[in-house]
Protein backbone atom coordinates (compact mmCIF):
# COMPACT_ATOMS: atom_id res chain seq x y z
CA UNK A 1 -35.45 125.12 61.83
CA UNK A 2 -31.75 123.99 62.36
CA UNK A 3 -29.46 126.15 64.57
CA UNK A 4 -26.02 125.88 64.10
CA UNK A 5 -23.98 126.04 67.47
CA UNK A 6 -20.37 125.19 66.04
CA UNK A 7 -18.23 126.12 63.70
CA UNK A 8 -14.78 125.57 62.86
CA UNK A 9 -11.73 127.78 63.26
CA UNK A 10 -7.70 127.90 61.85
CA UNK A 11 -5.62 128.66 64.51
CA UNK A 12 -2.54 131.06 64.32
CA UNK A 13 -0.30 126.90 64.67
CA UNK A 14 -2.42 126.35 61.28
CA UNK A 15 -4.25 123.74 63.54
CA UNK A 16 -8.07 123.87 63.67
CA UNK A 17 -10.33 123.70 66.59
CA UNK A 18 -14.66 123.58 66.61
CA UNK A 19 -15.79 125.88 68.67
CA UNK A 20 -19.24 126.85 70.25
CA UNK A 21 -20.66 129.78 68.38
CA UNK A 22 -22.31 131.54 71.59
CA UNK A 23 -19.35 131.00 73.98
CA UNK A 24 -16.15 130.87 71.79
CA UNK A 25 -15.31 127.88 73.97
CA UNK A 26 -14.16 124.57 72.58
CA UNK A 27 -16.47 121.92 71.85
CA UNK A 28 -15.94 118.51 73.54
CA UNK A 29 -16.34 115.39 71.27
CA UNK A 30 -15.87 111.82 72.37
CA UNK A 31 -14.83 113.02 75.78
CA UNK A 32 -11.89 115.00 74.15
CA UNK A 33 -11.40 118.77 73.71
CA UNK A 34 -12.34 119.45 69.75
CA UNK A 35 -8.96 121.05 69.32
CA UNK A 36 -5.20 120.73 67.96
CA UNK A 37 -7.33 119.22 65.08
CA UNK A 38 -6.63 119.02 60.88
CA UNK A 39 -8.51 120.32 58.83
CA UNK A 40 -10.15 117.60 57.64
CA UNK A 41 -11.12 115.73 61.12
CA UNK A 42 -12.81 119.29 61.55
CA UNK A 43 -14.88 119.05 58.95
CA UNK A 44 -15.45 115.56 59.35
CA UNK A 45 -16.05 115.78 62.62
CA UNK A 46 -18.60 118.87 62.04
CA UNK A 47 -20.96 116.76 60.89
CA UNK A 48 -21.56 115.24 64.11
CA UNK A 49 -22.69 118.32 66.19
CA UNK A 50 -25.13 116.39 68.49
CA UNK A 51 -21.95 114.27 69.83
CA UNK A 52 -20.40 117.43 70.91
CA UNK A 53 -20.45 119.01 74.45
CA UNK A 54 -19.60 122.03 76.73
CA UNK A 55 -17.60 121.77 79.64
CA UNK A 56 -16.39 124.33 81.62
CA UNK A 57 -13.66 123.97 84.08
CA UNK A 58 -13.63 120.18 83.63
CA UNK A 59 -17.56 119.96 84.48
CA UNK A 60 -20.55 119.10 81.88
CA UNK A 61 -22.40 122.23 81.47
């Protein structure tokens, strides 16, 4: 069974950002936070959940 951990949001700036499902935090991909994104690198780039991370407060969790 597949559990999905991230989803995508619109932001009130009509910007989009991937967030993790249990924390509401941002997901990090390629080193970067996941947000200020369109809508299509958000879907695009939600295909791709195992090259996401968390950090918090600039650390890997």
């Amino acid at each position: 069974m597949v559990s999905l951990r991230y989803d995508a949001r619109q932001e009130s700036n009509e910007t989009w950002t991937v967030f993790d499902l249990f924390t509401g935090l941002p997901a990090v991909f390629d080193g970067y936070p996941a947000v200020d994104l369109d809508m299509e690198y958000a879907r695009r780039s939600g295909r791709h959940p195992e090259r996401y991370r968390l950090e918090t407060q600039g650390r890997p969790r």
